[in-house]
Protein backbone atom coordinates (compact mmCIF):
# COMPACT_ATOMS: atom_id res chain seq x y z
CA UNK A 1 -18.95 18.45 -7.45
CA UNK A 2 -18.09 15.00 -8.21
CA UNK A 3 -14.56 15.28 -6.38
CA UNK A 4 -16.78 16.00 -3.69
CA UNK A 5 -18.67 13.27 -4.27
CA UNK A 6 -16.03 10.92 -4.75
CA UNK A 7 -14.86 12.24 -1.28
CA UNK A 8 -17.57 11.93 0.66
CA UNK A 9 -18.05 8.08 -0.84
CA UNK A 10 -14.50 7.46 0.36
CA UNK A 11 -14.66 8.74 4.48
CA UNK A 12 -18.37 7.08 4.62
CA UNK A 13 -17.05 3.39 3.76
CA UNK A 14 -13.60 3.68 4.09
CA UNK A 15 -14.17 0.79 6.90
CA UNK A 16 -16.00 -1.34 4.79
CA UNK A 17 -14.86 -3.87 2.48
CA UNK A 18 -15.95 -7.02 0.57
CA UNK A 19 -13.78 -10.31 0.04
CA UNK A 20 -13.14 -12.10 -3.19
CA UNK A 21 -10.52 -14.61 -3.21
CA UNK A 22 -7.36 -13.48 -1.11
CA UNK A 23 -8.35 -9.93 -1.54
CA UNK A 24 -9.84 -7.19 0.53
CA UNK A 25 -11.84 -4.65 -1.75
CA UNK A 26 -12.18 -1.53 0.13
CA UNK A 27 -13.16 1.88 -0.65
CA UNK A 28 -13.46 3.31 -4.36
CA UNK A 29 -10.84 5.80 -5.71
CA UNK A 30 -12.38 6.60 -9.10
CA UNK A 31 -14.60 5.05 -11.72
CA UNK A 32 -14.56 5.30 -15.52
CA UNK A 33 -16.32 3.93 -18.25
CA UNK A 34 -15.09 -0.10 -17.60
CA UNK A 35 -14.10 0.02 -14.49
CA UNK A 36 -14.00 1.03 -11.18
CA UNK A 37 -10.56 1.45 -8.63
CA UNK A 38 -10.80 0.60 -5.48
CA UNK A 39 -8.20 0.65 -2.50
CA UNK A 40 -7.36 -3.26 -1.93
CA UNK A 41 -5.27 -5.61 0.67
CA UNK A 42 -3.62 -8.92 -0.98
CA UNK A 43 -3.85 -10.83 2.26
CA UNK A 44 -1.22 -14.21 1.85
CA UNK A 45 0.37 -16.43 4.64
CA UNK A 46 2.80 -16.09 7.95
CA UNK A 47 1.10 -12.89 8.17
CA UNK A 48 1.68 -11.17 4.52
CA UNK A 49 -0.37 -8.41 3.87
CA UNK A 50 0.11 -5.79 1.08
CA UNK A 51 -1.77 -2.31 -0.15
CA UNK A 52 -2.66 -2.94 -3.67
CA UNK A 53 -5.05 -1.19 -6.44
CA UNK A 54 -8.22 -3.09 -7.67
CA UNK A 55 -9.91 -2.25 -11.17
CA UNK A 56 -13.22 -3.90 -10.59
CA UNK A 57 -14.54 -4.04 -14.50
CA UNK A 58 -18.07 -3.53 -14.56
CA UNK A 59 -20.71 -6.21 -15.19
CA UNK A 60 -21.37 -5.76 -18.55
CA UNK A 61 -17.92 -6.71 -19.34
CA UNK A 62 -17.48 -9.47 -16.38
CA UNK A 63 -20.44 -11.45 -17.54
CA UNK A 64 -19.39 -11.51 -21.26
CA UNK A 65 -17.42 -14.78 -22.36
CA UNK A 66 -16.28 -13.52 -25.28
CA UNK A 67 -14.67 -10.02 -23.61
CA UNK A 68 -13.47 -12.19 -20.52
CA UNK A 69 -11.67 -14.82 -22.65
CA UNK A 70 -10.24 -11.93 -24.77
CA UNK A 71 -8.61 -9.97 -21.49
CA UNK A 72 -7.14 -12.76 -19.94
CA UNK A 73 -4.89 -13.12 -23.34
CA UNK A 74 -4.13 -9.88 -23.01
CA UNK A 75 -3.48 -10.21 -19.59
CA UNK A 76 -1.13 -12.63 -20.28
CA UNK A 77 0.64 -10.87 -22.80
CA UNK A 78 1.06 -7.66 -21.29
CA UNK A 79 2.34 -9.19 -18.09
CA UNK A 80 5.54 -9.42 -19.79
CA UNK A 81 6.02 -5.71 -19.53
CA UNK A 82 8.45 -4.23 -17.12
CA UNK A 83 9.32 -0.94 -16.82
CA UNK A 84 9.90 1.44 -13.56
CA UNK A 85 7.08 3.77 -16.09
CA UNK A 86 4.85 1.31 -16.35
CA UNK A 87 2.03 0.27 -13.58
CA UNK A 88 2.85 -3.52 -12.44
CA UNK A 89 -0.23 -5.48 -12.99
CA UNK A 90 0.08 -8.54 -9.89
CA UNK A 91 -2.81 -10.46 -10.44
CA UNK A 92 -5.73 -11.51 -12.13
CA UNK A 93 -9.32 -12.96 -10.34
CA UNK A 94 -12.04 -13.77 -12.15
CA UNK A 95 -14.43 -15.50 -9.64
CA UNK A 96 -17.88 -14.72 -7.73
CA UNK A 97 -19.25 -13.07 -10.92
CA UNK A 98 -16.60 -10.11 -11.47
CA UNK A 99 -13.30 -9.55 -13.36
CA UNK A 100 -10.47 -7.85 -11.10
CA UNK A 101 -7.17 -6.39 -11.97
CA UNK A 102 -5.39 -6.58 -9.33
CA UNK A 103 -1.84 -3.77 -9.69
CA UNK A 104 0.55 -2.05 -7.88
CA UNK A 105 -0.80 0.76 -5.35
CA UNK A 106 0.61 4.20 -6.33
CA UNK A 107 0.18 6.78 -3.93
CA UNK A 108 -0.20 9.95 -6.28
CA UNK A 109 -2.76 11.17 -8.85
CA UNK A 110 -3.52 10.28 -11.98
CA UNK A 111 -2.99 13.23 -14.48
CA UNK A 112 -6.64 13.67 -14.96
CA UNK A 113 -7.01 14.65 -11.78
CA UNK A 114 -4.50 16.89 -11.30
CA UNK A 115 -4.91 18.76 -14.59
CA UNK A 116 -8.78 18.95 -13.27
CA UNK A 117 -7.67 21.38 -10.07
CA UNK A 118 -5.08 22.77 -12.04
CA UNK A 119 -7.71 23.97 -14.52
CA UNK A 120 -10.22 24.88 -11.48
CA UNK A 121 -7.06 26.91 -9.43
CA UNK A 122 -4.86 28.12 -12.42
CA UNK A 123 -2.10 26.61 -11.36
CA UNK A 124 -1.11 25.50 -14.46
CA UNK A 125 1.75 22.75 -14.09
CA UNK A 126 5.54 24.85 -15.58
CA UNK A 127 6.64 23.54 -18.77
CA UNK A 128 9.40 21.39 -17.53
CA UNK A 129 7.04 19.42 -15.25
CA UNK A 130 5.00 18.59 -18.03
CA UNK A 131 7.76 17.75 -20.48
CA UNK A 132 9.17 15.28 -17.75
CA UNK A 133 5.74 13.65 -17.02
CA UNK A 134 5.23 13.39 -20.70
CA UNK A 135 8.58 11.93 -21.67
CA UNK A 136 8.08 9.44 -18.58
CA UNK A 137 4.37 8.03 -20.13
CA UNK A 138 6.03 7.89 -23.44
CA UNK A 139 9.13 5.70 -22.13
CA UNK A 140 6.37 3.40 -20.70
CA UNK A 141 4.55 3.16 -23.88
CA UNK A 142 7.83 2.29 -25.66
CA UNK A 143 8.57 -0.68 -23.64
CA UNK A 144 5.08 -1.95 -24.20
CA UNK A 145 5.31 -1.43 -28.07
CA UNK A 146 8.96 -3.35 -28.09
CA UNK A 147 8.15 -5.74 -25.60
CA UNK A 148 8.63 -9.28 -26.07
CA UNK A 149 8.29 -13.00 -25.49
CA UNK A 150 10.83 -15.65 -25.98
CA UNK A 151 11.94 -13.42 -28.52
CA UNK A 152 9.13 -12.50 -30.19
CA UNK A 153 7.46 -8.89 -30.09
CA UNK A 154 4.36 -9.11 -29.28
CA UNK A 155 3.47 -5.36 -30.83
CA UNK A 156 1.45 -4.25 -27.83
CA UNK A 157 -0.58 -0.91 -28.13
CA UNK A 158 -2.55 0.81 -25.46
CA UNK A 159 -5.39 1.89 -27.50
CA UNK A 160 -6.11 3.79 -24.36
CA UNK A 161 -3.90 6.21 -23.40
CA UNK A 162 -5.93 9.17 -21.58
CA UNK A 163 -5.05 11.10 -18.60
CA UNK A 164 -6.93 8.64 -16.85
CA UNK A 165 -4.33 5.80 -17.28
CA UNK A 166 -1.22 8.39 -16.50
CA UNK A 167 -0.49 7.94 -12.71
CA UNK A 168 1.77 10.55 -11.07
CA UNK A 169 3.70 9.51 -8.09
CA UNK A 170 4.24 11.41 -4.98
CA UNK A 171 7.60 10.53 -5.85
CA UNK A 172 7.70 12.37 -8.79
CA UNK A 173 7.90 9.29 -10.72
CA UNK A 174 4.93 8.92 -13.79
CA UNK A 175 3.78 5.85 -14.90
CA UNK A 176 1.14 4.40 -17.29
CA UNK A 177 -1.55 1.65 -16.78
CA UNK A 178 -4.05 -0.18 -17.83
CA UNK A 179 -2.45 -2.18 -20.98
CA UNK A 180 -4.18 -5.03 -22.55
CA UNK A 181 -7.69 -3.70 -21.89
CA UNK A 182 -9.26 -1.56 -25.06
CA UNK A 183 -7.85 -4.35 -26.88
CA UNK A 184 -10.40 -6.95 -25.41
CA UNK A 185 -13.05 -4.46 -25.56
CA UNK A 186 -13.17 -3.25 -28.81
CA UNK A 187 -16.34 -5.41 -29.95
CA UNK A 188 -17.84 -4.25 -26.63
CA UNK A 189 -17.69 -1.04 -26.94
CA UNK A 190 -19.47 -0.42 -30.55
CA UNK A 191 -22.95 0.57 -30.34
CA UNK A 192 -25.96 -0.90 -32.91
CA UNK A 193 -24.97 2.15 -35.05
CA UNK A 194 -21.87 1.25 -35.31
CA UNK A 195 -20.19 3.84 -33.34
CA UNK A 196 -17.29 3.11 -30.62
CA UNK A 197 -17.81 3.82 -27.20
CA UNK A 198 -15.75 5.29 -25.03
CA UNK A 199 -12.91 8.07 -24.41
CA UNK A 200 -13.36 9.02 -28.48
CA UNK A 201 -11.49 12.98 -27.22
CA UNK A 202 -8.05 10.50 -27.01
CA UNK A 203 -8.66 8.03 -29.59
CA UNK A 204 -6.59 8.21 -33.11
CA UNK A 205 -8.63 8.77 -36.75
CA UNK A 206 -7.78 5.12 -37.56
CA UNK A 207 -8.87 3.98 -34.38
CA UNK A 208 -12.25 5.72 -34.48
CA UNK A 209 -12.52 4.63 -38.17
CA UNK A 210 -11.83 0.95 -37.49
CA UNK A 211 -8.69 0.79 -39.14
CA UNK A 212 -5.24 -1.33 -38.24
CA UNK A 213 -3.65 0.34 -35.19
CA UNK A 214 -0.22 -0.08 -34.16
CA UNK A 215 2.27 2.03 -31.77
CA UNK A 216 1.93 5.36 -33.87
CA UNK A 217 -1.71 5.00 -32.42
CA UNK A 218 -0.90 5.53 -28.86
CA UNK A 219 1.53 8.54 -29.81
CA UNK A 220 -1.39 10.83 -31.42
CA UNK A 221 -3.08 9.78 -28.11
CA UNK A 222 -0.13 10.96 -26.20
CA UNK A 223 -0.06 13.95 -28.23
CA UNK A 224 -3.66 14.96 -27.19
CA UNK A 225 -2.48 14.50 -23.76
CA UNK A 226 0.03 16.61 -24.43
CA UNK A 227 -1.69 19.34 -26.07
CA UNK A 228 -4.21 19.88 -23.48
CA UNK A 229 -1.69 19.61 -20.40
CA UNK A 230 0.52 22.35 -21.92
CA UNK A 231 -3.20 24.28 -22.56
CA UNK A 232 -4.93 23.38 -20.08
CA UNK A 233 -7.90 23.36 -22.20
CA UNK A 234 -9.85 19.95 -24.10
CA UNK A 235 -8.72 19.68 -27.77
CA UNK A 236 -11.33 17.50 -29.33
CA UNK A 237 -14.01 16.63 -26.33
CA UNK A 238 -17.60 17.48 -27.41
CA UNK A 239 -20.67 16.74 -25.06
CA UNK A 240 -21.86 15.01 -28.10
CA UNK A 241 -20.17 11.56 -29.01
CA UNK A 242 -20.84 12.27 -32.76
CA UNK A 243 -19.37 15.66 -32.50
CA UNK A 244 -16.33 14.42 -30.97
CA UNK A 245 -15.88 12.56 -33.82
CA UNK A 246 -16.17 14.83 -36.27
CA UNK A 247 -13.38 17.13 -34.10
CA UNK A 248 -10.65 14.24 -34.21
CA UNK A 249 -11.45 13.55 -37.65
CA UNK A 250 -11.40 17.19 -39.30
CA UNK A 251 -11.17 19.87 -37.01
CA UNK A 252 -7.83 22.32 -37.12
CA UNK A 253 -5.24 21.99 -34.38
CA UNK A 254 -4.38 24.96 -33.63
CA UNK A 255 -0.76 24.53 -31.99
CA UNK A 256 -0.55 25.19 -28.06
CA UNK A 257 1.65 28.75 -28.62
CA UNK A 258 -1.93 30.22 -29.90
CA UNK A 259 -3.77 29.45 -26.53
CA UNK A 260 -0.55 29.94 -24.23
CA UNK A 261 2.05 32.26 -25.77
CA UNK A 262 4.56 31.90 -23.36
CA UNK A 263 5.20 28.23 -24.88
CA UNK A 264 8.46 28.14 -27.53
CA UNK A 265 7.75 27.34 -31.38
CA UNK A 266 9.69 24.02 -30.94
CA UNK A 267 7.13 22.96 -29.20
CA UNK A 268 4.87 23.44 -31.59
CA UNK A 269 6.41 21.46 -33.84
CA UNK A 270 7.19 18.83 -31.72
CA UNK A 271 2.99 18.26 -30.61
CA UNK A 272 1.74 19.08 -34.00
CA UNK A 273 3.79 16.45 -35.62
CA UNK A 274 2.66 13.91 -33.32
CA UNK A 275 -0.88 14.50 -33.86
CA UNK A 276 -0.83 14.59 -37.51
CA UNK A 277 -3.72 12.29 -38.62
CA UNK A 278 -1.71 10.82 -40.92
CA UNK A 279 0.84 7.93 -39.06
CA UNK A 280 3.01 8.21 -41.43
CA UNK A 281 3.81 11.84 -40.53
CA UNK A 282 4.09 11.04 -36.93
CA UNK A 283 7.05 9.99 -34.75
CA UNK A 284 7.85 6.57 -35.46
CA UNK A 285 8.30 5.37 -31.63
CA UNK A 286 7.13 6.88 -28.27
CA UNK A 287 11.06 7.49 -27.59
CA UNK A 288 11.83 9.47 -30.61
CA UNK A 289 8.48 11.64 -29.16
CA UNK A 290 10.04 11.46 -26.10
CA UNK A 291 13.24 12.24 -27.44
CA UNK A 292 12.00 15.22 -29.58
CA UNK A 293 10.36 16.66 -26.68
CA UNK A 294 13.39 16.78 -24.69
CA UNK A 295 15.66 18.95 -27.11
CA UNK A 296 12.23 21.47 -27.71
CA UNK A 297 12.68 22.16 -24.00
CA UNK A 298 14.31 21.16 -20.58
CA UNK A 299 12.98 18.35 -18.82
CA UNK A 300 12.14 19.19 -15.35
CA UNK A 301 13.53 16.82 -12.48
CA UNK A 302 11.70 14.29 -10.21
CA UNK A 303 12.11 16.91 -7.58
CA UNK A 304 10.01 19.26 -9.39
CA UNK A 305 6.97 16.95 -10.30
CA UNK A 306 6.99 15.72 -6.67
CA UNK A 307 6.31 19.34 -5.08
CA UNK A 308 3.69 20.20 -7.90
CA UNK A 309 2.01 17.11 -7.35
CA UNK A 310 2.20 17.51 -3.68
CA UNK A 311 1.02 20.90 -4.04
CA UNK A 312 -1.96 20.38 -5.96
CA UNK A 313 -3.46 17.06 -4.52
CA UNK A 314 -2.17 17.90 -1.22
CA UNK A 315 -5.76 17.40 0.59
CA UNK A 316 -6.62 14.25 -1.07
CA UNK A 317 -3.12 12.83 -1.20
CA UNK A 318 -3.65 13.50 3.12
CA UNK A 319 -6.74 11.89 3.24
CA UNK A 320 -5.51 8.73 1.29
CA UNK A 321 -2.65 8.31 3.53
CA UNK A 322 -4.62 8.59 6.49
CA UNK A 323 -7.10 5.74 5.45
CA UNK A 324 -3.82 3.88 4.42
CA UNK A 325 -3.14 3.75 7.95
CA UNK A 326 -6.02 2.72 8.87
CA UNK A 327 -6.05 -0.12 6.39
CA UNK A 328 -2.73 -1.60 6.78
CA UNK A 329 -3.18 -1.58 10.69
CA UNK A 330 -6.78 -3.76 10.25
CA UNK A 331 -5.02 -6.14 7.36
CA UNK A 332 -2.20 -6.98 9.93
CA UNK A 333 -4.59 -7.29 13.45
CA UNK A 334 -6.61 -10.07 11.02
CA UNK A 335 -3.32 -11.42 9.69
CA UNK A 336 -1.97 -11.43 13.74
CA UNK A 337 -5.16 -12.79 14.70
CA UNK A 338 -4.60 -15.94 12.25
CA UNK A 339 -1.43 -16.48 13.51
CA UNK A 340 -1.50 -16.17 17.48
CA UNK A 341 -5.14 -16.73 18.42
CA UNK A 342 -6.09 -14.77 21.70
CA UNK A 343 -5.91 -16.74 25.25
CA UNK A 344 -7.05 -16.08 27.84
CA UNK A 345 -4.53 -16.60 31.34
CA UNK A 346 -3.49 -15.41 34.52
CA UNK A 347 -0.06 -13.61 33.49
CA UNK A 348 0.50 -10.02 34.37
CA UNK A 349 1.19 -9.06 30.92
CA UNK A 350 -1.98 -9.95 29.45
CA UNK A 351 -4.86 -7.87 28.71
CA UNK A 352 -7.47 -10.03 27.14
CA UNK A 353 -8.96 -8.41 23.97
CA UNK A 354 -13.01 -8.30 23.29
CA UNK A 355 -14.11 -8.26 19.75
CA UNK A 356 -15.09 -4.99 18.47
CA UNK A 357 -19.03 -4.66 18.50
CA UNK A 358 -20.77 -4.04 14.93
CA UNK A 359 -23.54 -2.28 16.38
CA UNK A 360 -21.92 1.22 14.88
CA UNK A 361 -21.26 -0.35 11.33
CA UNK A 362 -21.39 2.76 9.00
CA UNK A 363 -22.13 -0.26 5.87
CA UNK A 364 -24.31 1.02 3.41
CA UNK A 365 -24.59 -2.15 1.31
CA UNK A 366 -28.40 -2.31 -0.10
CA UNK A 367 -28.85 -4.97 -3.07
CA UNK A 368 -25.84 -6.98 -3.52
CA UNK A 369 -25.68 -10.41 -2.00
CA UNK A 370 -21.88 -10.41 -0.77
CA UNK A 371 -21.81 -8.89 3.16
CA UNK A 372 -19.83 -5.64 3.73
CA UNK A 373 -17.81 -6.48 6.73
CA UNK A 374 -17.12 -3.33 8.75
CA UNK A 375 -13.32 -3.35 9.08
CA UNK A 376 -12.22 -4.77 13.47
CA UNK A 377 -10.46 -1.56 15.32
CA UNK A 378 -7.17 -2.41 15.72
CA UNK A 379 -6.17 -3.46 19.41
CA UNK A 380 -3.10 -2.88 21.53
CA UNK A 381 -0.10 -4.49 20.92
CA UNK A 382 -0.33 -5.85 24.16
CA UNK A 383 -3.66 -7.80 23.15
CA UNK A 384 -2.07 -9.15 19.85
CA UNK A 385 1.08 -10.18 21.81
CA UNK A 386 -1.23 -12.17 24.41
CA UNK A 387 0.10 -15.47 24.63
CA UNK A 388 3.85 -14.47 23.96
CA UNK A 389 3.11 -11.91 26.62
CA UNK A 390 2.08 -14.72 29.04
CA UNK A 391 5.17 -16.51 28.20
CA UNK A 392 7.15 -13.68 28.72
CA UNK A 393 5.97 -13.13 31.67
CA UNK A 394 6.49 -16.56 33.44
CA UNK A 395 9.82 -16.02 32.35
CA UNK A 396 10.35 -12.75 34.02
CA UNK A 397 8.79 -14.43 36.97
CA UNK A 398 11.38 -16.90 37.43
CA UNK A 399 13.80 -14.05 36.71
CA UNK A 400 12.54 -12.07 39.61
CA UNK A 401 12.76 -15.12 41.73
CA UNK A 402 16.21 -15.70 41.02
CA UNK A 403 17.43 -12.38 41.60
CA UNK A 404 15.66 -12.15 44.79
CA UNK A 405 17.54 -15.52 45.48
CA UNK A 406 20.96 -14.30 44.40
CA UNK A 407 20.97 -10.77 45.82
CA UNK A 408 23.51 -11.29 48.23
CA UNK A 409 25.44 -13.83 49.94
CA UNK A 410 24.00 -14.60 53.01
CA UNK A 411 24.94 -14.68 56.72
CA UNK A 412 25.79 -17.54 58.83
CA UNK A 413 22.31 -19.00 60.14
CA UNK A 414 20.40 -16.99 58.04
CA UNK A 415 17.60 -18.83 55.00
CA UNK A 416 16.35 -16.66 52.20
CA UNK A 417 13.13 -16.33 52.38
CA UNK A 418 12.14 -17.85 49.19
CA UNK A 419 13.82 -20.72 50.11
CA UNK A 420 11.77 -20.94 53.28
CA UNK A 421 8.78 -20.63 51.67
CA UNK A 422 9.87 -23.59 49.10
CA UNK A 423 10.12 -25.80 52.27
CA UNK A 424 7.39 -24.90 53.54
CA UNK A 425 5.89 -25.95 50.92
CA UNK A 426 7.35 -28.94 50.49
CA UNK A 427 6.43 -29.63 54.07
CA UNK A 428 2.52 -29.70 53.38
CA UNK A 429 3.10 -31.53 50.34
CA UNK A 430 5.25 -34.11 52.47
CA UNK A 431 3.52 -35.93 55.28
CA UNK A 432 5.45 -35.22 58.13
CA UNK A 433 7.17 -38.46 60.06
CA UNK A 434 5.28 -40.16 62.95
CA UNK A 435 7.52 -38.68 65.47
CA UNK A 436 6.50 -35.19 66.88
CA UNK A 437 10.45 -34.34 66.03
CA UNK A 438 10.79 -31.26 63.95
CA UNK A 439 11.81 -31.71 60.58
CA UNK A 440 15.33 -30.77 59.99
CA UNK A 441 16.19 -28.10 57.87
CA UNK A 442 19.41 -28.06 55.24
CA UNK A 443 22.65 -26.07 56.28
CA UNK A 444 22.89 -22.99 54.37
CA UNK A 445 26.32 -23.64 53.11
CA UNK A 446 24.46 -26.42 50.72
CA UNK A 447 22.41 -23.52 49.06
CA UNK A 448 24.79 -21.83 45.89
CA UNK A 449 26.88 -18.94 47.10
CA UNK A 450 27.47 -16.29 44.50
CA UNK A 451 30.65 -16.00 42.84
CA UNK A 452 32.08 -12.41 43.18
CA UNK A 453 35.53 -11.32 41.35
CA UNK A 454 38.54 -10.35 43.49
CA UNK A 455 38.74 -7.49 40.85
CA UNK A 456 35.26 -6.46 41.90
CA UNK A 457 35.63 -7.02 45.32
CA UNK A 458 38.03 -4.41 45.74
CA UNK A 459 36.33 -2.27 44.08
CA UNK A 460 33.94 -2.22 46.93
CA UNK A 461 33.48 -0.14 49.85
CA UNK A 462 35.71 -0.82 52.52
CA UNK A 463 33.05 -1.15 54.91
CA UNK A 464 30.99 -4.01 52.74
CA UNK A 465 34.54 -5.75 52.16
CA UNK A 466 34.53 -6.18 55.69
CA UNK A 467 31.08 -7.55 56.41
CA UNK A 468 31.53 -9.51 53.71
CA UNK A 469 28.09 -8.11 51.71
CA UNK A 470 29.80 -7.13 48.67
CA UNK A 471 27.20 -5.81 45.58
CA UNK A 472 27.50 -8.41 43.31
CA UNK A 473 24.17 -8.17 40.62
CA UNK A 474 25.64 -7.17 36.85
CA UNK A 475 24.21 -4.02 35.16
CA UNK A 476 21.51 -6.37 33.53
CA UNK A 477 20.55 -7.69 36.73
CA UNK A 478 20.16 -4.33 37.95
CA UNK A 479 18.62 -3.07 34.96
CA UNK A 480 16.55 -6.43 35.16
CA UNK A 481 14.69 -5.75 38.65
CA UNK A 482 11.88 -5.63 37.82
CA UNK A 483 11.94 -7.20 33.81
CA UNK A 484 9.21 -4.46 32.81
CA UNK A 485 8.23 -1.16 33.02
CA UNK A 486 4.40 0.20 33.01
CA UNK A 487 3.65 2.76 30.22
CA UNK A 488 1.37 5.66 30.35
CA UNK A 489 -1.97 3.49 30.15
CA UNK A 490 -0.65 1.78 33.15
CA UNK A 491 -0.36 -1.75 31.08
CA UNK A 492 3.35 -3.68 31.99
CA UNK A 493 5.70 -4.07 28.99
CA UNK A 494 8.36 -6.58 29.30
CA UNK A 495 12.35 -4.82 29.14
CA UNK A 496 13.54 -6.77 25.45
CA UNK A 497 16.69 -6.66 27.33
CA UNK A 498 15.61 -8.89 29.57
CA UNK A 499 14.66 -11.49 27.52
């Protein structure tokens, strides 16, 4: 039901969006407990536009000083992470009263997702797809932990890891996100009574207990991720906050063979030593986990998490791509709109463009003071190419004229006709002497006579040779006359090999 939810939410203001800054914030993609992800556009100058990811953190942490000054260190810190595992964080906007993150668009799922449907289906992801989307996270909590700055390591844990912050690509490709932000909101997120907030099922004992944390932290959290993707059941979630608890703290792990046999004893050993509650017993780096897992079992290839991922989000990794579409085209009409303002003109090849009407707006915005802008339909090319399409077409204007002008050669005592009309026109312009004389007219032989090749002339008909009228327009020319073509709406399109 709240996949539904979520979907309906998405189609209904998919055309909607708010500004903040250089940002677009369109439609939401998922909320949690902090935050909420929205679809974005990072609109920048000469017409840049990009599809991006926006956490919008919710107000209770945007209007604290203390959390807000505490995330933009981390921020700062965790910036200096790169890793093709790791979600690229691009920005960071705090202004109008919220705190954004602004990262790297993914198109995929995050794991949470995805082990949801697999859960509600039984299509339980194969071992090796799991083993490769788990030694992926882990290499991308590695670099984190042994990051560094000007040669310092700046002993960076997640706090969070979750199948939340575990994005699958479409490519096949996993990656992890969200880094720097339990940090900041650790005196947040504990209650009067003293308890922590938040996703306590993924959390470590000496997390929940208050205790130092370092990268051994993150790996029992990847181990509980681990657990319940090779399950495909919930290891220590509890309706009740104080029961979950009292499940990390002292319940028995049984090991992932005992709920599905088909899995090998290796690993076994492998996921129960990583979520010993002791960190001393556990791996001592996210590679060694990583590595560990890989000799248990075979790592599946990109290949093979691509077509399970595509398999099981394939109706809401559709629907995403459509609206992506839709996005992308409205981010570059505004962006063309900036740059070549419409113009209204005479030319042939332009269609002057109305503004769409609002009248239709499907905005559902209620209490909040910023205006939901419904998104402009996107317009013809034709309409965004206005004035270079009235340029273009003087040009081909004057290119029609002189082809009409250099056709052929003419015959003695005969005037082209556009040359006629030029003195005509000249003539009304010109007041004509006092004498009722006729004005005369130039001799033909001072208009320019077209060059033709000897080679080419003999290549013509015998007959033309003789009168003289020998074809002499190029392939362009010919392909030239006339510079456009009409398309099936009937609207002229200028030849580009004309220009």
């Amino acid at each position: 039901m709240k996949v539904m939810v979520e979907r309906a939410k998405t189609e209904t203001t998919s055309h909607a969006y708010r500004t903040i800054g250089r940002y677009r914030v369109y439609s939401e993609l998922a909320s949690g407990g902090m935050a909420t992800v929205h679809l974005g556009c990072m609109l920048g100058p000469a017409g840049f536009s990009k599809v991006v990811a926006i956490k919008c953190l919710h107000a209770e942490f945007a209007l604290e000083n203390e959390f807000v000054a505490m995330f933009l260190d981390e921020a700062r810190l965790t910036s200096s992470i790169h890793h093709p595992n790791v979600v690229a964080s691009l920005d960071v906007v705090a202004e109008q009263g919220e705190l954004l993150i602004v990262m790297e668009y993914i198109h995929g799922e995050s794991l949470a997702a995805l082990l949801r449907s697999s859960r509600q289906t039984g299509n339980v992801a194969p071992l090796p797809v799991v083993v490769r989307i788990m030694c992926d996270a882990l290499e991308g909590l590695h670099a984190a932990h042994v990051a560094s700055l000007a040669g310092r390591c700046l002993n960076i844990v997640h706090r969070d890891v979750s199948p939340q912050n575990i994005m699958i690509g479409a490519d096949g490709n996993t990656r992890v996100l969200d880094f720097g932000i339990a940090q900041a909101a650790m005196r947040s997120r504990v209650s009067a009574g003293g308890l922590i907030k938040g996703k306590l099922a993924y959390m470590s004992p000496e997390q929940i207990q208050n205790h130092a944390v370092d990268a051994r932290t993150d790996i029992f959290a990847a181990g509980v991720v681990l657990w319940e993707a090779l399950t495909g059941k919930r290891l220590f979630f509890a309706q009740d906050a104080r029961e979950t608890v009292n499940r990390v703290l002292n319940k028995s792990i049984a090991p992932p063979s005992a709920i599905a046999p088909s899995l090998p004893a290796e690993i076994d050993r492998v996921v129960l030593k990583a979520l010993s509650r002791d960190p001393e017993q556990r791996f001592d780096s996210a590679h060694d986990f990583a590595e560990a897992l890989r000799k248990a079992s075979s790592e599946g290839s990109r290949r093979a998490v691509s077509d399970w991922v595509s398999h099981v989000a394939k109706d809401s990794l559709s629907r995403r791509l459509d609206l992506l579409e839709t996005l992308e085209a409205s981010a570059i009409h505004a962006q063309a709109e900036a740059a070549f303002p419409i113009v209204t003109g005479s030319s042939p090849f332009h269609v002057p463009f109305s503004p769409p009407s609002t009248a239709d707006s499907t905005s559902t915005q209620t209490t909040s003071t910023r205006a939901i802008v419904p998104a402009p339909s996107v317009p013809s090319r034709v309409a965004r190419w206005g004035p270079i399409g009235a340029a273009l077409g003087g040009l081909a204007a004057l290119g029609i004229a002189w082809a009409v002008v250099t056709k052929r050669p003419p015959t003695p005592g005969e005037l082209r006709p556009p040359a006629k009309e030029v003195l005509a026109a000249a003539a009304v312009v010109a007041p004509a002497p006092a004498s009722s004389a006729p004005v005369p007219l130039p001799k033909v032989e001072s208009l320019p006579q077209p060059v033709v090749s000897e080679a080419k002339a003999k290549r013509a008909p015998a007959k033309l040779r003789a009168t003289g009228a020998v074809e002499t327009r190029s392939p362009r020319a010919k392909a030239c006359n006339p510079p456009y073509r009409l398309d099936a709406s009937g609207v002229r399109r200028v030849k580009l090999e004309c220009l």
